[in-house]
Protein backbone atom coordinates (compact mmCIF):
# COMPACT_ATOMS: atom_id res chain seq x y z
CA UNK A 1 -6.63 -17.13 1.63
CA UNK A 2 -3.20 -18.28 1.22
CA UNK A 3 -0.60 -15.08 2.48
CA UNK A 4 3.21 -14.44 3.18
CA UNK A 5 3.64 -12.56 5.99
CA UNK A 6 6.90 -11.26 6.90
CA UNK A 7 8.54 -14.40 4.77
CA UNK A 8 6.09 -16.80 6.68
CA UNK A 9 3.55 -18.70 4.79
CA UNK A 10 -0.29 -18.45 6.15
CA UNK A 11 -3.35 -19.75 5.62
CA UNK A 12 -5.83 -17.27 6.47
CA UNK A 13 -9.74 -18.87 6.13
CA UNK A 14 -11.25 -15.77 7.58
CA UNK A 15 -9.83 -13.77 5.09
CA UNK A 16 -12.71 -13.43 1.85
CA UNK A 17 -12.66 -11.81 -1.89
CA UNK A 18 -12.46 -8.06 -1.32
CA UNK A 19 -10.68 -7.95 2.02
CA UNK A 20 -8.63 -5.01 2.63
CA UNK A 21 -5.58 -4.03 5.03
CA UNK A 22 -7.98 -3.46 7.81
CA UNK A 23 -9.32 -6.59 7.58
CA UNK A 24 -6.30 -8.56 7.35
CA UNK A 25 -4.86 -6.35 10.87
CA UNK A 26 -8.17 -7.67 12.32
CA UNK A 27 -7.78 -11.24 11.41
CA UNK A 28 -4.12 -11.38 12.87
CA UNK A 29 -5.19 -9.37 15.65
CA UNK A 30 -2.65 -6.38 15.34
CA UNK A 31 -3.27 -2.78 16.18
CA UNK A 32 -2.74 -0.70 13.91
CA UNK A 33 -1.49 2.68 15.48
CA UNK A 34 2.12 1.36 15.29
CA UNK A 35 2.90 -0.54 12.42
CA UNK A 36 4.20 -0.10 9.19
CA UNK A 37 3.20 -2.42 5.55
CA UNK A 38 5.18 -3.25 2.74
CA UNK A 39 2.70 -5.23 0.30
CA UNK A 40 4.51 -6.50 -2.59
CA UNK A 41 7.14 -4.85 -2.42
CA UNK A 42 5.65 -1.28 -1.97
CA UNK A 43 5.22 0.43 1.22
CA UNK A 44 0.99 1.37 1.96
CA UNK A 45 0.21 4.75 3.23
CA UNK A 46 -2.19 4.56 6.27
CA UNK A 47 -4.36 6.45 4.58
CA UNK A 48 -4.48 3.91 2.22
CA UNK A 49 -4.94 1.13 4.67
CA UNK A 50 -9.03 0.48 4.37
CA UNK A 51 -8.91 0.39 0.28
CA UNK A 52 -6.20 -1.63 -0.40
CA UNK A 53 -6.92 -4.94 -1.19
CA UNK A 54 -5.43 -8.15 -0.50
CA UNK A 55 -5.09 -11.25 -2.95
CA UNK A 56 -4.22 -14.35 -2.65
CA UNK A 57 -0.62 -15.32 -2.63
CA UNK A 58 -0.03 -10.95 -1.64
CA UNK A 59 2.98 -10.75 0.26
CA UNK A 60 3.49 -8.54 3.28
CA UNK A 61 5.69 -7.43 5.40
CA UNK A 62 4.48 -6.05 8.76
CA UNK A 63 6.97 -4.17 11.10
CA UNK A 64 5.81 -3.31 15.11
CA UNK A 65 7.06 0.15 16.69
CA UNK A 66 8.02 -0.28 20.14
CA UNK A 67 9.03 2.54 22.04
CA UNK A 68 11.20 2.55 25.20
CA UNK A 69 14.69 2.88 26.65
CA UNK A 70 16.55 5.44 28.30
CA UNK A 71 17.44 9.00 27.44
């Protein structure tokens, strides 16, 4: 499956018919308790992560929290 992901092309074999969010996290190895989706263009709820599927040609883009600094 042919993806954009966060403006980057990627060609994502593992990736069949039906796949959802979940699966996609698990193919590019992400955790998901700190990230954040946009898929075209609309921001997913993470409730709506494991019935939301993905196409080919979806775009995404995929922010990381990181937490850390000083107070």
């Amino acid at each position: 499956m042919q993806l954009v992901i966060n403006g980057q092309p990627r060609d994502l074999p593992a990736l069949a018919a039906g796949a959802t969010l979940q699966d996609l996290f698990a193919a590019l190895d992400i955790k998901q308790d700190r990230v954040a989706v946009e898929h075209n263009g609309s921001i997913v709820s993470r409730s709506a992560w494991p019935t939301t599927t993905v196409a080919d040609g979806d775009r995404f883009e995929i922010v990381h929290f990181v937490g850390g600094g000083t107070l």
